[in-house]
Protein backbone atom coordinates (compact mmCIF):
# COMPACT_ATOMS: atom_id res chain seq x y z
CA UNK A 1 -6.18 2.01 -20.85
CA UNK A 2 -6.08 4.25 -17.86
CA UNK A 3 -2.94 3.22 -15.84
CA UNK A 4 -3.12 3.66 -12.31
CA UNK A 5 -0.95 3.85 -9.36
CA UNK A 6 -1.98 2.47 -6.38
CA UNK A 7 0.35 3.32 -3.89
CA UNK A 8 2.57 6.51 -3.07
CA UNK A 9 3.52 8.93 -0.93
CA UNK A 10 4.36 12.94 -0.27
CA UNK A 11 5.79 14.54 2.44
CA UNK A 12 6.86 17.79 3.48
CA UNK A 13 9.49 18.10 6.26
CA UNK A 14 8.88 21.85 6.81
CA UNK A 15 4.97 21.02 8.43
CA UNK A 16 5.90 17.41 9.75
CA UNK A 17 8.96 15.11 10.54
CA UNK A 18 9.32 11.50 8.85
CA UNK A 19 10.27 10.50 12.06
CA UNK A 20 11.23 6.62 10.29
CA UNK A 21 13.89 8.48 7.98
CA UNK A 22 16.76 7.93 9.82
CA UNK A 23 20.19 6.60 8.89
CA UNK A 24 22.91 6.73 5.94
CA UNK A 25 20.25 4.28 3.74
CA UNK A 26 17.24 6.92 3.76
CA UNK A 27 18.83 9.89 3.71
CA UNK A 28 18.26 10.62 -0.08
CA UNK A 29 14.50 10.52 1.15
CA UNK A 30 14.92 13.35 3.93
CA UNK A 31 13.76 16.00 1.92
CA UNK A 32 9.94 17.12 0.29
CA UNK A 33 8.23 15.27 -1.93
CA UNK A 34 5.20 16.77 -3.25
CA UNK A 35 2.67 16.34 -5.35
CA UNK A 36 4.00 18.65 -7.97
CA UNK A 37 7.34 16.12 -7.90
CA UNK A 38 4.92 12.97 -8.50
CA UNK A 39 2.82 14.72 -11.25
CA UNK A 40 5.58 15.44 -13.59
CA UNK A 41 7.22 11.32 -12.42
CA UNK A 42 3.60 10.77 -13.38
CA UNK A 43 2.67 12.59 -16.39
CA UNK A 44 6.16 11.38 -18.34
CA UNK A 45 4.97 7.48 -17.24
CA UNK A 46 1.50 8.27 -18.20
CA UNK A 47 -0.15 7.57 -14.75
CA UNK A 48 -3.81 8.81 -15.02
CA UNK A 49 -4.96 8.24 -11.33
CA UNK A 50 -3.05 7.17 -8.08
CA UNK A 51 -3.67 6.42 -4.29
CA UNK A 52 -2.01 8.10 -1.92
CA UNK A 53 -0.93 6.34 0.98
CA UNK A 54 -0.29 7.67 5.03
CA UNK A 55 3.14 7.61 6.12
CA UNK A 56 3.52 8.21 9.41
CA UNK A 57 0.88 7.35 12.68
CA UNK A 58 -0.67 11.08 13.24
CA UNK A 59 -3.93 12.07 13.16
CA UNK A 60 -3.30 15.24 11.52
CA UNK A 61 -1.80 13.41 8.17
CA UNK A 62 -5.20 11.97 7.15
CA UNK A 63 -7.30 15.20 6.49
CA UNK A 64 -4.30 16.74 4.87
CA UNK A 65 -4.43 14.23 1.83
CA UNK A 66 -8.27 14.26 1.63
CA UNK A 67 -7.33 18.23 1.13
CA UNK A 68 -4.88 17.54 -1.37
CA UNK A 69 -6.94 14.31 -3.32
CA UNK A 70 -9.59 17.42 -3.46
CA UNK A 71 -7.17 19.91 -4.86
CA UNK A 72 -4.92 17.84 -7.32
CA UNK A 73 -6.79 15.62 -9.87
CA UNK A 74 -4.18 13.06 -10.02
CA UNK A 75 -5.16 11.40 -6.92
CA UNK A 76 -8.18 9.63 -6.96
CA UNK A 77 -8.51 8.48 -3.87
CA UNK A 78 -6.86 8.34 0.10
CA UNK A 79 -5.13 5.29 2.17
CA UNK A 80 -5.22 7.06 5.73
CA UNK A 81 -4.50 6.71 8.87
CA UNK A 82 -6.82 7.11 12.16
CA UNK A 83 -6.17 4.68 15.60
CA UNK A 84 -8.46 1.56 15.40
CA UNK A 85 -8.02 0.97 18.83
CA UNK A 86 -10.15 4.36 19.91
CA UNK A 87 -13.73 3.29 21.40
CA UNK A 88 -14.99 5.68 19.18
CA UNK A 89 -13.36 5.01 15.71
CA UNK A 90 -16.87 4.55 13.85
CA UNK A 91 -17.56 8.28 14.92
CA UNK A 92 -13.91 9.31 13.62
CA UNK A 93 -14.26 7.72 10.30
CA UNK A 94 -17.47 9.27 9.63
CA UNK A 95 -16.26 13.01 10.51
CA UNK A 96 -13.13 12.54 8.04
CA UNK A 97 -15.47 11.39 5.49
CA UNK A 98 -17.21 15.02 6.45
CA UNK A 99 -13.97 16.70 6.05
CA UNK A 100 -13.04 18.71 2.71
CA UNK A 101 -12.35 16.01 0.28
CA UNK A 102 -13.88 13.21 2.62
CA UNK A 103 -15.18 11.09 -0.19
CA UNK A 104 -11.53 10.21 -1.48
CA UNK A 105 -11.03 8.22 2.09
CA UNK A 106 -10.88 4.92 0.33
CA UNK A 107 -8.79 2.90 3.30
CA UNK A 108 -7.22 2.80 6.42
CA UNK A 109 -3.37 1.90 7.17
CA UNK A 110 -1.59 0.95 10.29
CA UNK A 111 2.18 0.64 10.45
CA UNK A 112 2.01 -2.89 12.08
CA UNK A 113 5.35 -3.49 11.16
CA UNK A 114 6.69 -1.80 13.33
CA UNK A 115 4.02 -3.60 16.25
CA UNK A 116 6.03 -5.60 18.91
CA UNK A 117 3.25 -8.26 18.98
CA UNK A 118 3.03 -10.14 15.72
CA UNK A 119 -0.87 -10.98 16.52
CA UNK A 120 -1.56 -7.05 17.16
CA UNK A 121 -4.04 -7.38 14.25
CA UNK A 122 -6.25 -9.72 16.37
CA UNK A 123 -6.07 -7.55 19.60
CA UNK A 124 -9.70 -7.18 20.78
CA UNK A 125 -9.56 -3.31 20.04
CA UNK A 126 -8.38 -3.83 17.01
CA UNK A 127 -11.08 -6.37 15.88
CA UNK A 128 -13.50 -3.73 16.81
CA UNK A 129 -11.26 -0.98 14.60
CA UNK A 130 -11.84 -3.15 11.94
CA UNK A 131 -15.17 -4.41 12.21
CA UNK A 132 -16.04 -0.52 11.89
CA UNK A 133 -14.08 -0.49 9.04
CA UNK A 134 -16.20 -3.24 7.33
CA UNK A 135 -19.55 -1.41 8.63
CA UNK A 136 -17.94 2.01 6.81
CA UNK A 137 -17.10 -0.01 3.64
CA UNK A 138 -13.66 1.28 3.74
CA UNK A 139 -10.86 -1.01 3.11
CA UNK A 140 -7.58 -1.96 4.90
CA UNK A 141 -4.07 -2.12 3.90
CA UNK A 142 -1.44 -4.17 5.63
CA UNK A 143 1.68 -3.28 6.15
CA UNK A 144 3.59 -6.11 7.65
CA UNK A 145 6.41 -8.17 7.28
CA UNK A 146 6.64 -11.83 6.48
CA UNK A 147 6.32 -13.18 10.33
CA UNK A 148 3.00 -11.21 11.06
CA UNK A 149 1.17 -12.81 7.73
CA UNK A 150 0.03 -15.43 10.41
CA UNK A 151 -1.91 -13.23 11.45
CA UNK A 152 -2.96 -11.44 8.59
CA UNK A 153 -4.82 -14.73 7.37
CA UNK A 154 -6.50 -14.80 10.76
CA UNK A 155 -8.08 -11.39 10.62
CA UNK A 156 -8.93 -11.68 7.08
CA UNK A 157 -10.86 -15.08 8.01
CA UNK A 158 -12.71 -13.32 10.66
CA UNK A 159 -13.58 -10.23 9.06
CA UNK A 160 -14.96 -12.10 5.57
CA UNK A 161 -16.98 -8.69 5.07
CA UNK A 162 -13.36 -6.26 4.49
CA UNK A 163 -10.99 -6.33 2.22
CA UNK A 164 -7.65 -6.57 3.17
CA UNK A 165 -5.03 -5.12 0.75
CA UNK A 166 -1.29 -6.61 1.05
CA UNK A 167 1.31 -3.60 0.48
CA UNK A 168 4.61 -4.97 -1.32
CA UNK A 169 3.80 -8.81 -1.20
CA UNK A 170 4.33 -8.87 2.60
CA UNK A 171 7.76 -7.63 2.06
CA UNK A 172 9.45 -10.64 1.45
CA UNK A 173 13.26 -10.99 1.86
CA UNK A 174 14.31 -10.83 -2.02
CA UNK A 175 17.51 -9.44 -1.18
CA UNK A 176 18.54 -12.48 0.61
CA UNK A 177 16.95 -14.78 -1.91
CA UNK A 178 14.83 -17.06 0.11
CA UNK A 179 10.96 -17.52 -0.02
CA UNK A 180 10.59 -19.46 3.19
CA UNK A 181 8.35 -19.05 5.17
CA UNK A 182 6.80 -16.01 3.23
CA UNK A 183 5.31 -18.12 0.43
CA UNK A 184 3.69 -20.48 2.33
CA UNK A 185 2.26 -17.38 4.39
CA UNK A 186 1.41 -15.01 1.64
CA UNK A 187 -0.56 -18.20 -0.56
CA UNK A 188 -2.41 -18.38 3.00
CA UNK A 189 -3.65 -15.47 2.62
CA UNK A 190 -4.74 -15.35 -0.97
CA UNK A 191 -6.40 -18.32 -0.97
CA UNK A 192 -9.17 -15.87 1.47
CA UNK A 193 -11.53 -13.88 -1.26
CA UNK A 194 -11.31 -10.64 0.71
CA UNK A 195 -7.92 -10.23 -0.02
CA UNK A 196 -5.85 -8.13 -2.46
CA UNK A 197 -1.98 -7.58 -2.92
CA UNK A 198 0.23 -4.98 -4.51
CA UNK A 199 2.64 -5.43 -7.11
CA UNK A 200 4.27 -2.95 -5.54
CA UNK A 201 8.47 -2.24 -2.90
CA UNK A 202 9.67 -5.13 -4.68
CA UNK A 203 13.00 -2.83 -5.78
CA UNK A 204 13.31 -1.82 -2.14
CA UNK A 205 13.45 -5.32 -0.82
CA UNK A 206 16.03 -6.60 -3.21
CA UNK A 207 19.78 -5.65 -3.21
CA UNK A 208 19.26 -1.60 -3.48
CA UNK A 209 22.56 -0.90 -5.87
CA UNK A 210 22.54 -4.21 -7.92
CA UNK A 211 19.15 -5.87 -8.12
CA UNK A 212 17.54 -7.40 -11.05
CA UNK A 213 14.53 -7.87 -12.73
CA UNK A 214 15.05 -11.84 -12.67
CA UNK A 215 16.00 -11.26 -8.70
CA UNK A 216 12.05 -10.02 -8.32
CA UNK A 217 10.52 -12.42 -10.88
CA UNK A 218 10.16 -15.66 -8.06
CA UNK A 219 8.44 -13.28 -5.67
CA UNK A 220 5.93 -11.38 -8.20
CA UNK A 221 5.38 -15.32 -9.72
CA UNK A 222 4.26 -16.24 -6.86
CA UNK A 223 1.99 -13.68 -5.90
CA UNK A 224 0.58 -13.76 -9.79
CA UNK A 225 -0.47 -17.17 -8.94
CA UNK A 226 -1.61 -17.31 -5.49
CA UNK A 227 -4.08 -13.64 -6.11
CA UNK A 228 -4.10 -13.69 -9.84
CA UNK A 229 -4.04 -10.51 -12.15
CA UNK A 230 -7.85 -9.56 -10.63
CA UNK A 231 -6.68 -9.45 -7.34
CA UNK A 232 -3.12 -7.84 -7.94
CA UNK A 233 -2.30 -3.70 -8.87
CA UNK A 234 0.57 -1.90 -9.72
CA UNK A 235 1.89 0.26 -7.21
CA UNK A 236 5.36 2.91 -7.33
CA UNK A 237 5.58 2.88 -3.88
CA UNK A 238 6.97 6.82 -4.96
CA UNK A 239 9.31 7.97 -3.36
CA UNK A 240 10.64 5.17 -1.32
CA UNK A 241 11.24 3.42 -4.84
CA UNK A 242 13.80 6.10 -5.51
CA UNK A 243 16.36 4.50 -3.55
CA UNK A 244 16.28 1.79 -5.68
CA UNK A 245 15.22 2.89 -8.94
CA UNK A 246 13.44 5.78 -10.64
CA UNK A 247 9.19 6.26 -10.87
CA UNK A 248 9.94 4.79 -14.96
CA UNK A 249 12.24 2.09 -13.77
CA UNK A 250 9.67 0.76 -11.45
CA UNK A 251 6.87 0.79 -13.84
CA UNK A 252 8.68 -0.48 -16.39
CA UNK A 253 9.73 -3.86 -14.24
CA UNK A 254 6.29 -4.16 -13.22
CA UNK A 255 4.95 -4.00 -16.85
CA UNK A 256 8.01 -7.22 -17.65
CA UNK A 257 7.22 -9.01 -14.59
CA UNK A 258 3.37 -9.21 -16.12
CA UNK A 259 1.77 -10.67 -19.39
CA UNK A 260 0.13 -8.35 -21.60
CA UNK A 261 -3.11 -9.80 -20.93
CA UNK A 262 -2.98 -9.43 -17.19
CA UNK A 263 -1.92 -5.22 -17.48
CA UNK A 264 -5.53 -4.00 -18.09
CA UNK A 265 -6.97 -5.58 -14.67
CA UNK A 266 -3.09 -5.41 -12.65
CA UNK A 267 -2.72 -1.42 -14.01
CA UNK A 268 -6.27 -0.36 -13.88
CA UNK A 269 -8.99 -2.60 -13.20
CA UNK A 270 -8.35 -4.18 -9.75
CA UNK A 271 -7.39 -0.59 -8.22
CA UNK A 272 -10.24 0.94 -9.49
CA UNK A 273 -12.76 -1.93 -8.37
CA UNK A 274 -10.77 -2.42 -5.11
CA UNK A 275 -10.72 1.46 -3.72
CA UNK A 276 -13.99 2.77 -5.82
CA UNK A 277 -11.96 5.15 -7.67
């Protein structure tokens, strides 16, 4: 079986600031992370193929990775990042598919957690952002947190033609232990066909020095039922993860939180189907 990762990261602080770094939490991530660092994580776990995923909302970040997906034969494909809200985003998503390594642009991202307006996904400019997204066949990851699934469920029932991809369940609040009103929200969602979730920044949502696998198993239980193993993929969420746990940790909790029959689509199919790897 070819296992893949769906969702990490680099960085490197020498050509750009992590400007969301900040405080006495993150500070183990405020250094580089490269793609050398991930390879040997990767290689020892026996990751064939991941997705790398933007980081920060610059318009410079997204033709680096298609550079690097080009260069580095672990990642098979590219999560950017370009502004939706641009009257020409059509024209912007076909020159960075005419970039060096263009054809591994797989998605777009938007940090809409970090949006003041919990509907900011069904902003008119927005709407348009994605209905270009639909027309480029690209797909969209959400970022979000549990209060702005509302809307998630909206603009995946108006945009039936894209597929939305949930990052980390919605980011549900594991370390506090509650479910409320997340699972209500997040089975919203799933019950929409276009939409996908990652197994995936469970570890980082739970208690950071003393979580369990049991504290994780409600939230990834529901989110095996609501999607279902064709509609769910593993994701490290590497490097974040590493405040938390280590790359094998991560995969190894994902691979007990599972059933042996649902691995082959969770850590390979689904990905591969979902972001044409």
């Amino acid at each position: 079986m070819t296992l893949v990762d769906a969702h990490h990261h680099v960085w490197d602080l020498s050509v750009r600031d992590q400007d969301w770094i900040t405080g006495p939490e993150l500070r183990p991530l405020r250094r580089n992370f490269t793609v050398a660092d991930l390879a040997a994580e990767a290689r020892v776990a026996g990751i064939d193929r991941t997705v790398l995923v933007q980081t920060v909302t610059v318009p410079e970040e997204t033709p680096e990775f298609l550079a690097l997906a080009a260069e580095h034969e672990l990642i098979a494909g590219v999560v950017g990042w370009t502004d939706l809200t641009r009257p020409d985003v059509a024209e912007e998503l076909a020159r960075l598919r005419e970039l060096p390594g263009g054809g591994y642009l797989k998605g777009i991202r938007h940090q809409v957690q970090g949006e003041p307006d919990p509907e900011w996904l069904l902003r008119a400019d927005v709407r348009r952002g994605l209905a270009a997204l639909t027309d480029a066949g690209l797909v969209y990851d959400l970022v979000v947190l549990p209060h702005q699934l509302s809307a998630c469920v909206k603009a995946a029932a108006d945009h039936a033609g894209l597929t939305f991809v949930l990052d980390h369940l919605g980011k549900p609040p594991i370390a506090s232990g509650e479910r409320e009103p997340w699972e209500t929200a997040v089975r919203s969602l799933a019950a929409l066909p276009n939409t996908v979730c990652k197994l995936s920044g469970m570890v980082t949502e739970a208690d950071l020095a003393s979580w369990r696998v049991d504290d994780l198993r409600p939230y990834a239980d529901v989110v095996l039922d609501a999607f279902g193993p064709g509609r769910l993929m593993f994701g490290s969420d590497w490097p974040v993860c590493t405040l938390a746990a280590s790359y094998g940790q991560v995969l190894d909790t994902a691979r007990e939180l599972t059933a042996a029959s649902d691995r082959r689509q969770i850590f390979e199919a689904t990905a591969i189907r979902v972001y044409d790897l």
